[in-house]
Protein backbone atom coordinates (compact mmCIF):
# COMPACT_ATOMS: atom_id res chain seq x y z
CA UNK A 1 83.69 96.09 97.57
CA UNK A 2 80.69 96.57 95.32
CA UNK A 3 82.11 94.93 91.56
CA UNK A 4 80.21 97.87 89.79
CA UNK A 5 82.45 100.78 91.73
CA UNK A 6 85.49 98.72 90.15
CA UNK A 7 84.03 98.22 87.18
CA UNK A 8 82.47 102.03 87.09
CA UNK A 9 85.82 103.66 87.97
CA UNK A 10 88.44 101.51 86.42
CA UNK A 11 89.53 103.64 83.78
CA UNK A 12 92.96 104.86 82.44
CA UNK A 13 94.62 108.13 84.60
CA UNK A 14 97.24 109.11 85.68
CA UNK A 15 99.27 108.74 88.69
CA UNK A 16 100.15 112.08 89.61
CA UNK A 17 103.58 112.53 90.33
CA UNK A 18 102.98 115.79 88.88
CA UNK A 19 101.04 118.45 87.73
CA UNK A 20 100.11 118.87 84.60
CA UNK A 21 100.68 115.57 83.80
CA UNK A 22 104.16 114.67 80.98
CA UNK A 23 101.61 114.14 77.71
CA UNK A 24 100.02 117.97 79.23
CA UNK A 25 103.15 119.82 78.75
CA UNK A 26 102.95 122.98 76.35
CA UNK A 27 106.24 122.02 74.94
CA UNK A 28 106.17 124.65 72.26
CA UNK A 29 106.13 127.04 74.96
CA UNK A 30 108.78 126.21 76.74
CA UNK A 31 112.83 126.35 76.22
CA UNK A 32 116.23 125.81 77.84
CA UNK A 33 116.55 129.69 78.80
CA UNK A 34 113.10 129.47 80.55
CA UNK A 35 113.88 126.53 82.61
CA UNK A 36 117.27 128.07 83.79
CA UNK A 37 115.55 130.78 84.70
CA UNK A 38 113.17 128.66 86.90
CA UNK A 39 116.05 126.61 88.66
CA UNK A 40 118.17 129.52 89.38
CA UNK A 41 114.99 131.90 90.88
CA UNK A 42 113.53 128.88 92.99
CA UNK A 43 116.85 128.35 94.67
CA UNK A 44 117.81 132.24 94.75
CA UNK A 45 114.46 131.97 97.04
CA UNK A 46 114.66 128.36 98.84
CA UNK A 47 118.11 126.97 99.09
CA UNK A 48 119.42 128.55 102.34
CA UNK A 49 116.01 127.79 103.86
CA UNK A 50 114.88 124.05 102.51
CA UNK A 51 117.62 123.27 100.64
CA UNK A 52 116.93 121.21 97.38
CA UNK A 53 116.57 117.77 96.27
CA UNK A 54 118.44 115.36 93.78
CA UNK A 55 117.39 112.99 91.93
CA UNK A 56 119.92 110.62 90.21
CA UNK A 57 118.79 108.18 87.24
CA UNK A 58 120.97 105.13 86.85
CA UNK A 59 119.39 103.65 83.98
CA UNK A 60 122.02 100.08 83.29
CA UNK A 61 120.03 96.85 84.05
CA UNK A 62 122.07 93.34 83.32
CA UNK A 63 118.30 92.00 82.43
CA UNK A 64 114.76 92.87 81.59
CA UNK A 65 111.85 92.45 83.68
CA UNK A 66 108.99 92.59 81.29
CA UNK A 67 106.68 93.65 84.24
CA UNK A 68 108.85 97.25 84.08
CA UNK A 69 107.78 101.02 82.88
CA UNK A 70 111.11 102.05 84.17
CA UNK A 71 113.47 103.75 81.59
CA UNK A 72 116.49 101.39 81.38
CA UNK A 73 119.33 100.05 79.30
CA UNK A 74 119.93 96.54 79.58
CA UNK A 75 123.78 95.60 79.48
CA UNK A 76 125.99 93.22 81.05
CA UNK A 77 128.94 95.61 79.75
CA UNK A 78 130.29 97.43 83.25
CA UNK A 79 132.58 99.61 81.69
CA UNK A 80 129.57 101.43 80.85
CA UNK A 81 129.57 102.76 84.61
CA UNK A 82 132.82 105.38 84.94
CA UNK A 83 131.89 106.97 81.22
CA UNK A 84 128.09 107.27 82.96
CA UNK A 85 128.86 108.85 86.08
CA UNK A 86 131.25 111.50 84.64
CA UNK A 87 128.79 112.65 82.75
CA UNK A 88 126.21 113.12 85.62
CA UNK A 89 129.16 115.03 87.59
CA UNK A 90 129.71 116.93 84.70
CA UNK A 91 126.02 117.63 84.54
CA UNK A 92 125.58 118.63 88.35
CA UNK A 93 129.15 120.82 87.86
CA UNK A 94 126.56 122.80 85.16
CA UNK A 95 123.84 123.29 87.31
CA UNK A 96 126.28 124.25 90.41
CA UNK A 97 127.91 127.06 87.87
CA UNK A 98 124.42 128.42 88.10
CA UNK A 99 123.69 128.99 91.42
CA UNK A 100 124.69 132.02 93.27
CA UNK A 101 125.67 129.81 96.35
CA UNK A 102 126.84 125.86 97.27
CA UNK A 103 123.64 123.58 97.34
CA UNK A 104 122.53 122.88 100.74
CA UNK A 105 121.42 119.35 99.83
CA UNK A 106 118.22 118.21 101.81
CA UNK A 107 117.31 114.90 99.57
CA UNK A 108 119.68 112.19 97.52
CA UNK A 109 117.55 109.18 95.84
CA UNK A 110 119.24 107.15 93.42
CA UNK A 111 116.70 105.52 90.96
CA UNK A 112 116.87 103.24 87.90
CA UNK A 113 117.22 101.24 86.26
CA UNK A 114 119.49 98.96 88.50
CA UNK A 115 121.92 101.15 90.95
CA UNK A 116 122.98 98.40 92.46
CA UNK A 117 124.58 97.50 88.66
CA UNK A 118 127.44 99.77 89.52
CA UNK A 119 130.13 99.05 91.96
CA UNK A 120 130.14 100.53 95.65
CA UNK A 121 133.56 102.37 94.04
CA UNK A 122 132.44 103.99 91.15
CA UNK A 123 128.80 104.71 93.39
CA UNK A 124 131.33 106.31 95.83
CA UNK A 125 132.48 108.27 93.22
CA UNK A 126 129.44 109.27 92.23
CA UNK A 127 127.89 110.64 95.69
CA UNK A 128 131.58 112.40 96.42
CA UNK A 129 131.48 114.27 93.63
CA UNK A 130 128.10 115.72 94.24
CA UNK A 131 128.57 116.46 97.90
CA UNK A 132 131.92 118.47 97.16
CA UNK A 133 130.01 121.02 95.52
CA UNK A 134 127.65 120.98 98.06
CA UNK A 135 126.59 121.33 101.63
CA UNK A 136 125.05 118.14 103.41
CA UNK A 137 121.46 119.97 105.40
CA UNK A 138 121.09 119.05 108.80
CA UNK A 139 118.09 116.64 108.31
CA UNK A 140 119.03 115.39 104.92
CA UNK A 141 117.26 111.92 103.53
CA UNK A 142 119.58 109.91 101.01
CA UNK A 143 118.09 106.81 99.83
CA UNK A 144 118.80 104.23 97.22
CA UNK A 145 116.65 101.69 95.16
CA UNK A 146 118.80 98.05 95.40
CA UNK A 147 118.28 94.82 93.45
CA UNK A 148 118.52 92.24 96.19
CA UNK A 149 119.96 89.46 93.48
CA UNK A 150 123.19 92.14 93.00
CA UNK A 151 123.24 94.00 96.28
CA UNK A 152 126.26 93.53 98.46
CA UNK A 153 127.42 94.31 101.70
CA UNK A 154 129.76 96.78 100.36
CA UNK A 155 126.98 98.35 98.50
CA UNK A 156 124.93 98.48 101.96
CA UNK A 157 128.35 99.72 103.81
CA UNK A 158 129.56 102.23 101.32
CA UNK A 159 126.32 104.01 100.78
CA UNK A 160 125.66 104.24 104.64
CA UNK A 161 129.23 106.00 105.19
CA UNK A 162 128.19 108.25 103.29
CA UNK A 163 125.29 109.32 104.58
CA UNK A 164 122.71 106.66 102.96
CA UNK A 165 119.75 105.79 105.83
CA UNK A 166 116.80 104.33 103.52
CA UNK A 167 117.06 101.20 101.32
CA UNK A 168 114.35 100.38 99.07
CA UNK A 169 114.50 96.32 97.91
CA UNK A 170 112.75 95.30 94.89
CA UNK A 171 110.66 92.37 95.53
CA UNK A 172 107.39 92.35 93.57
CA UNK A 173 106.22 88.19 94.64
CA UNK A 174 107.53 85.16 95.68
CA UNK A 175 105.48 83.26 93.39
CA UNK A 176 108.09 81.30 90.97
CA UNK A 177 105.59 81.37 88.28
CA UNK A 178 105.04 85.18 88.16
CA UNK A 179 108.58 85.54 88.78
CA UNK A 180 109.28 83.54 85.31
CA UNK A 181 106.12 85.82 84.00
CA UNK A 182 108.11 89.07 84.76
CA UNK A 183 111.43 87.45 84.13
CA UNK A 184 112.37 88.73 87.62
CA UNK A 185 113.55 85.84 89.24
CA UNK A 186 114.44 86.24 92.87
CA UNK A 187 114.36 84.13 95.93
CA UNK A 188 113.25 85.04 98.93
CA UNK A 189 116.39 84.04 100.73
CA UNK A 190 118.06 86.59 98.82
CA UNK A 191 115.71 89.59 99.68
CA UNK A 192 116.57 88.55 103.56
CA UNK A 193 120.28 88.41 103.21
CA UNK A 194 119.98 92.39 101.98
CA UNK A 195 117.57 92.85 104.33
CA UNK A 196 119.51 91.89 107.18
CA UNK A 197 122.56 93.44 106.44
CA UNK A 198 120.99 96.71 106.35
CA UNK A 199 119.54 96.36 109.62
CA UNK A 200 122.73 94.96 110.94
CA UNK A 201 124.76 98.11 109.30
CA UNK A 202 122.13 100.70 110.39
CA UNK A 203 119.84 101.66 108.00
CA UNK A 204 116.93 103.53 109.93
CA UNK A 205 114.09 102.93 107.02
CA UNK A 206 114.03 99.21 104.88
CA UNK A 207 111.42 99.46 101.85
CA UNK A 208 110.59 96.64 100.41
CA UNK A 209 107.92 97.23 97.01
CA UNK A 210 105.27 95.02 96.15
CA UNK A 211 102.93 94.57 92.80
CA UNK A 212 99.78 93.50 92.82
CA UNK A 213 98.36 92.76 89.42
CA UNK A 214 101.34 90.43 88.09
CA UNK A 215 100.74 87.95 85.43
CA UNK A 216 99.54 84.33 86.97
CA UNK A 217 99.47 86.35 89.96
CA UNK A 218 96.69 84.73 93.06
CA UNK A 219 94.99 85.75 96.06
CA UNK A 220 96.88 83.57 98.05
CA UNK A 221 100.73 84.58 95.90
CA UNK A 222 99.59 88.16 97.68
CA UNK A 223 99.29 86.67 100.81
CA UNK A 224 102.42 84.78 100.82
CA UNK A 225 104.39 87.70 99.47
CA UNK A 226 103.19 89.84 102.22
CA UNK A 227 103.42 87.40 105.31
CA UNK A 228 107.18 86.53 103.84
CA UNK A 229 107.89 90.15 103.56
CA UNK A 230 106.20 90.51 107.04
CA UNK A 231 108.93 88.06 108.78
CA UNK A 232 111.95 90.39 107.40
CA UNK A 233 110.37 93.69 108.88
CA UNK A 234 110.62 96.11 106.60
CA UNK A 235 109.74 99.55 107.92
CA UNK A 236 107.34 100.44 105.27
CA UNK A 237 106.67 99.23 101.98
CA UNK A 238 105.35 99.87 98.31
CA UNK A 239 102.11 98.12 97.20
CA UNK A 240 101.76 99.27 93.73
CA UNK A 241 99.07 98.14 91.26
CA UNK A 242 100.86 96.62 87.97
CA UNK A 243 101.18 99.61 85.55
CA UNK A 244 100.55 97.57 82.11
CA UNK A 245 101.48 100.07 79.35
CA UNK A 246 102.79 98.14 76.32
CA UNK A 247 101.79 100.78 74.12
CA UNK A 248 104.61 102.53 75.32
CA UNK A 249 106.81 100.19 76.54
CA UNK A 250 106.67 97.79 73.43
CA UNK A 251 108.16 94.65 74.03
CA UNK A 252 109.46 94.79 77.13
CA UNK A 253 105.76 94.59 78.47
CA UNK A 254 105.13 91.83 76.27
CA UNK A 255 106.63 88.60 77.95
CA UNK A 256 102.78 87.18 78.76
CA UNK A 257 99.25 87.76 77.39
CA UNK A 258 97.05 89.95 78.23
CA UNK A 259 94.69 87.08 79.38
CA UNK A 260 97.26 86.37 81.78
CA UNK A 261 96.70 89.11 84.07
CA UNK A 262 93.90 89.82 86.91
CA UNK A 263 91.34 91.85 85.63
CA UNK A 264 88.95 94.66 87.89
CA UNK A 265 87.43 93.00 90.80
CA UNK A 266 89.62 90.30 90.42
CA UNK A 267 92.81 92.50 90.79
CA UNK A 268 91.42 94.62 93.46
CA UNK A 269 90.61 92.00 95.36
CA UNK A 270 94.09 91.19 95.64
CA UNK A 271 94.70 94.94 97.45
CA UNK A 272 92.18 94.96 99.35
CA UNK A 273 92.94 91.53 100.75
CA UNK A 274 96.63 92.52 100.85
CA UNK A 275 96.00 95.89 102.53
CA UNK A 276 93.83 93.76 105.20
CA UNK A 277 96.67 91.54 105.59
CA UNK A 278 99.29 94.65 105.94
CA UNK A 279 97.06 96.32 108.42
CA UNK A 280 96.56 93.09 110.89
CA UNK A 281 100.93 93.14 110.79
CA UNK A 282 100.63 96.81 111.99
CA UNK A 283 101.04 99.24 108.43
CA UNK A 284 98.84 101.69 108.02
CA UNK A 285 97.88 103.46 104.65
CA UNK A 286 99.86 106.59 103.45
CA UNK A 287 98.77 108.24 100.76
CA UNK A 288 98.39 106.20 97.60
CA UNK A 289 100.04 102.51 97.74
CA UNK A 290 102.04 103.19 100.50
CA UNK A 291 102.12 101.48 103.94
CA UNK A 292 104.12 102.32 106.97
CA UNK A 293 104.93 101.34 110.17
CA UNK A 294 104.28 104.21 113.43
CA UNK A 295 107.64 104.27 114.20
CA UNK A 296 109.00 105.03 110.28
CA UNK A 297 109.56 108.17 109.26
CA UNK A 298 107.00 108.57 106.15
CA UNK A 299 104.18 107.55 108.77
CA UNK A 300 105.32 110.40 111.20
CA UNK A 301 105.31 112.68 107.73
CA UNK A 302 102.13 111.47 106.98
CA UNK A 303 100.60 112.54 110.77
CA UNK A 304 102.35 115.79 110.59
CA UNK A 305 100.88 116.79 107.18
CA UNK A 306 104.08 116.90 105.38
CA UNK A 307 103.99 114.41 103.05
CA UNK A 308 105.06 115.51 99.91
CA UNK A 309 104.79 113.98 96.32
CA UNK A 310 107.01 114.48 93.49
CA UNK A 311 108.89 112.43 90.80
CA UNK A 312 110.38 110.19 92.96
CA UNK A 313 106.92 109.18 94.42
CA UNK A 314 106.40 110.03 98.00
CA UNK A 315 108.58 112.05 100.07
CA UNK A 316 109.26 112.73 103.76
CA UNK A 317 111.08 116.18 102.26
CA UNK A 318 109.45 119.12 100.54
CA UNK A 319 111.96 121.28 98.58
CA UNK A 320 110.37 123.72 96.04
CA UNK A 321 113.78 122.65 94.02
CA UNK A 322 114.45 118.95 93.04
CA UNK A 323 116.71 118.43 89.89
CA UNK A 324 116.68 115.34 88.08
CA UNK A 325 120.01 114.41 87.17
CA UNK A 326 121.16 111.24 84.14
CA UNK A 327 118.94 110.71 81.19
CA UNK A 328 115.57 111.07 81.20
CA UNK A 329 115.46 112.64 84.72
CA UNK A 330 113.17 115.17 85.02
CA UNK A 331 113.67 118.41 87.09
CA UNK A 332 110.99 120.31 88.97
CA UNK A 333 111.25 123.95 90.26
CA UNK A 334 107.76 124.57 91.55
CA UNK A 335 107.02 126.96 88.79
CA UNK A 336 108.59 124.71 85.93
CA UNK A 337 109.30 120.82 84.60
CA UNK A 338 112.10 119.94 82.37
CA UNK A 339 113.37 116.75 81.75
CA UNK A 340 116.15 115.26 79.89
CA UNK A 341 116.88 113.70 76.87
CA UNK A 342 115.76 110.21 76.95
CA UNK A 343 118.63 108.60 74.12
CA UNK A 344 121.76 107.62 76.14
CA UNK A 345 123.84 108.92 73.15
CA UNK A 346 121.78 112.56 72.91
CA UNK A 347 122.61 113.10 76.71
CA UNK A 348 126.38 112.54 76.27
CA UNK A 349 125.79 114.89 73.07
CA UNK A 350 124.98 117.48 74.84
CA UNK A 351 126.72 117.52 77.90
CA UNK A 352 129.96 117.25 75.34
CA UNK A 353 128.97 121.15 74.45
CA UNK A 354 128.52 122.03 77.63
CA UNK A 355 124.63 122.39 77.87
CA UNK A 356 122.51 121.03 80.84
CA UNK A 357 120.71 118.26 78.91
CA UNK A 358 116.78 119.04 79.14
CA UNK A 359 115.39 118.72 76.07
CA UNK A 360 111.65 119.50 76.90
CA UNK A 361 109.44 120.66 79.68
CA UNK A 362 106.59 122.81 80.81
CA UNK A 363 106.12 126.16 82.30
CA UNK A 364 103.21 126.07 85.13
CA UNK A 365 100.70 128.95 84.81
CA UNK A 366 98.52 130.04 87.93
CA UNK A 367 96.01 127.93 87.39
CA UNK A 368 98.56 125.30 87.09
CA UNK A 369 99.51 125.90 90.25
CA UNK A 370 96.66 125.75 92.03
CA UNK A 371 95.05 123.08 90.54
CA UNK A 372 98.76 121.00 91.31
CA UNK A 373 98.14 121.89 94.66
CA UNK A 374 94.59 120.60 95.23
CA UNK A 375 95.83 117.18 93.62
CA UNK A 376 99.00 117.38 95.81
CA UNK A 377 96.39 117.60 99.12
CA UNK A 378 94.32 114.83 97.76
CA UNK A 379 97.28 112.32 96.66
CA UNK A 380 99.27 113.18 100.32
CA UNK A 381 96.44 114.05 102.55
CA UNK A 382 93.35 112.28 101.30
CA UNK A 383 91.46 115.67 101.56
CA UNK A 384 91.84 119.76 99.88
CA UNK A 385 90.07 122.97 100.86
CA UNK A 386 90.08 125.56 98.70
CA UNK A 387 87.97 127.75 102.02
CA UNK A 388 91.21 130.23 100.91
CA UNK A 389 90.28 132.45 98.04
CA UNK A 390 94.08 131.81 96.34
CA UNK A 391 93.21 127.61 95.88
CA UNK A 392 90.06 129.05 94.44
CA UNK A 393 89.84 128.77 90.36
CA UNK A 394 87.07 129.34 87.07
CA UNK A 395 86.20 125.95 87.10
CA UNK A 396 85.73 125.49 90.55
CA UNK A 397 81.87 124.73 90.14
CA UNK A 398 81.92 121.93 87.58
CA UNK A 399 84.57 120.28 89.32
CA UNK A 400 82.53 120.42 92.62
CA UNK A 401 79.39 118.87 90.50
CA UNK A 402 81.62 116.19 88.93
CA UNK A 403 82.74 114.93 91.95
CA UNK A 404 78.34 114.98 93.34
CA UNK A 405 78.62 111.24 91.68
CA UNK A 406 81.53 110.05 93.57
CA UNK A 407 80.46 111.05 96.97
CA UNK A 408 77.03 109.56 96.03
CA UNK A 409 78.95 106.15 95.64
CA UNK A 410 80.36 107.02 99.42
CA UNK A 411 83.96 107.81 97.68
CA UNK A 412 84.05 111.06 99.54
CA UNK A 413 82.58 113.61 101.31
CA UNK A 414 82.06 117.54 100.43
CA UNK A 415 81.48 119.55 103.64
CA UNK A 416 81.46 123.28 103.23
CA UNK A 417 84.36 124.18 100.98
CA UNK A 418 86.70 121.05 101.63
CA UNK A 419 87.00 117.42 100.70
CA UNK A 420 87.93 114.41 102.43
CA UNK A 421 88.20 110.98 101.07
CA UNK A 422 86.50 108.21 102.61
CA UNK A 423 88.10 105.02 103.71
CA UNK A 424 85.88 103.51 100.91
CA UNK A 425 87.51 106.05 98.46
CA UNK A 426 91.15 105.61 98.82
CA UNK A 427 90.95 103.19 96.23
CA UNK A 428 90.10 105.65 94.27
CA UNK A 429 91.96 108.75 94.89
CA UNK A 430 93.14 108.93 91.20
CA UNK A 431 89.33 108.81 89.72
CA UNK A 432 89.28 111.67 92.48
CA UNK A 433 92.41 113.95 91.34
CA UNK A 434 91.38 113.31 87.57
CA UNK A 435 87.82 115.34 88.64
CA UNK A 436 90.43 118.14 89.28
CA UNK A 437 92.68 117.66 85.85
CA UNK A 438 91.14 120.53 84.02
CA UNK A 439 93.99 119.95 81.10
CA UNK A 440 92.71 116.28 80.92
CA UNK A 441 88.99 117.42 80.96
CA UNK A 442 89.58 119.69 78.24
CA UNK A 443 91.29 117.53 76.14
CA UNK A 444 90.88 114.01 76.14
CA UNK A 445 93.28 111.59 74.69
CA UNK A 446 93.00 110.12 71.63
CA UNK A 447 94.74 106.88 72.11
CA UNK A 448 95.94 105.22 75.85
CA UNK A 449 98.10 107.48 77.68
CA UNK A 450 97.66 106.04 81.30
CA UNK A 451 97.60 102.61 82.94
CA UNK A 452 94.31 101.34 84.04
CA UNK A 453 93.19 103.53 87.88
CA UNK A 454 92.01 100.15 89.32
């Protein structure tokens, strides 16, 4: 790759699990009655059809790894659990009082955090409780994100009986001295043990993530980490760039220097090596960091065109309803965000008076929506079309001319009234949905909001 592209595009953006991006919310025009007006009309109009999605935040962690933007509590108190999951019960119990009919649940993903931190018991508890006030869709996906130092085969076991097919393992490198860097200290013997037993129990779909990026972090840690991960056979896997954003993570991004990490050609040399070495063991690319084999089901999404993107990353599910439940989820109804309140303390607060904890949010407008969409085709498809007079929009034209640079440098191509993303450009694709971001266009930030594109 040509070092001035990396050094040209490497900027700070965003990574679109949404549209408008969280520091782009109108807050002031938004409000709790709004946003439970949004939930309850999206699944008047979707539920019996698509059903909706949940998302579940489990935010405990025993200890932190400083390479993490994830919104935790770190504890090694476990009585913490049963107080925790009542509350999200309690939470879902207000949202079910809502809805004119039982959810038809389509998607379960448990995030953190650590879920793996709480026993298979009270995680049993958990996943009961939501599924008696609901009905299980035919072609549901539940999936859970598992720390292989704390994972046991009763986690693997429990989960699966109830309806748990997709594990996603933590790993991030083998290296011992980036593990010591991140503070994330995990051998590889202990990633195949989980790994194992999930295949031995039955789960369909084994994630395993990977970061390149990491403090101390080498071409030839990648490599290692990826032909290791390669002789456990995961079914797809996560190859994120390192997200370094101490300015709002404080400390807990703070465990190295700054000189200790790859910088621009440096650090994308280390994907495009690694996404050599993925594609010679048989993943191909889907959508933005994400690698699959043919015979997993995100790959067979990907072919099909129904790849979706949302919160929780990519998706092999599109439901126009996914609610975010435990603090600081956030909630999507299409037409509306809202997420909760991000304080442990101010979520039990308000659950105690019997309100549905969201504490901001946005309402999308037309344009919005459209504009969502395009960067939804991009980020899934590698390619939009806006040939349809409804994905048409004002600015149409200077978007069109800002993007005459881009497919100059080969990133991709405009034919007609479409765009497709080169093989050159998927590195890219964010520069490429940020030519589309007419809230970030018309108001640039002031300070850092994003991690580095690159």
């Amino acid at each position: 790759m040509q070092p001035s592209l990396v050094q040209k595009y490497n900027v700070p953006g965003p990574r679109y699990t949404s549209y408008p991006t969280v520091p782009y919310w109108e807050e002031n025009s938004f409000s709790y009655d709004k946003w439970i007006h949004a939930c309850v009309d999206t699944f008047k109009q979707t539920n019996d059809k698509d059903g909706i999605s949940l998302y579940i935040h489990l935010p405990f962690c025993e200890s932190l790894c400083t390479f993490c933007g994830c919104h935790k509590r770190i504890t090694k108190r476990h009585e913490v659990e049963h107080p925790y999951i009542e509350a999200v019960l309690k939470e879902w119990e207000l949202y079910c009082d809502l809805f004119s009919a039982k959810p038809k649940i389509k998607e379960i993903h448990l995030g953190g955090g650590t879920p793996t931190f709480f026993s298979p018991e009270n995680l049993k508890q958990l996943i009961e409780g939501i599924l008696k006030e609901s009905v299980v869709a035919d072609e549901h996906e539940f999936s859970f994100e598992g720390h292989p130092n704390n994972t046991s085969k009763e986690h693997l076991q429990t989960l699966f009986d109830l309806g748990f097919r997709r594990v996603s393992f933590g790993v991030q490198d083998y290296s011992e001295k980036v593990q010591q860097a991140i503070h994330r200290i995990q051998p590889f013997h202990n990633v195949a043990k989980v790994t194992f037993w999930a295949k031995e129990i039955g789960y369909t779909s084994i994630s395993h993530d990977l970061v390149f990026g990491l403090p101390f972090q080498t071409l030839d840690d990648v490599l290692d980490t990826i032909d290791k991960t390669n002789s456990l056979h995961p079914d797809r896997l996560a190859f994120y760039s390192y997200a370094h954003v101490p300015w709002i993570k404080g400390n807990g991004q703070r465990g190295f220097n700054d000189e200790d990490l790859p910088k621009d050609d440096e650090k994308r040399a280390l994907y495009e090596e690694g996404k050599l070495q993925l594609s010679k063991h048989g993943f191909a690319e889907i959508g933005m960091d994400h690698f699959a084999l043919k015979s997993d089901s995100m790959f067979k999404a990907f072919a099909d065109r129904k790849l979706h993107r949302n919160f929780m990353g990519y998706t092999t599910t599109n439901t126009k309803l996914m609610i975010g439940l435990g603090v600081s989820s956030i909630s999507d109804s299409w037409t509306a965000f809202a997420q909760n309140e991000k304080v442990l303390e101010d979520y039990y607060a308000r659950l105690d008076k019997n309100e549905i904890p969201v504490y901001r949010g946005h309402i999308l407008n037309t344009e919005d929506l459209i504009i969502r969409q395009h960067i939804l085709n991009i980020m899934c498809h590698f390619e939009t079309s806006w040939a349809d007079p409804s994905m048409q929009f004002n600015e149409l034209e200077d978007v069109l001319a800002s993007l005459e640079e881009m497919q100059h440098d080969g990133l991709l191509q405009l034919k007609g009234q479409s765009l497709e993303v080169t093989e050159k450009g998927k590195p890219f694709v964010r520069n490429i949905c940020m030519a589309f971001d007419l809230r970030l266009k018309r108001k640039a930030p002031q300070r850092q909001l994003f991690s580095m594109t690159i």
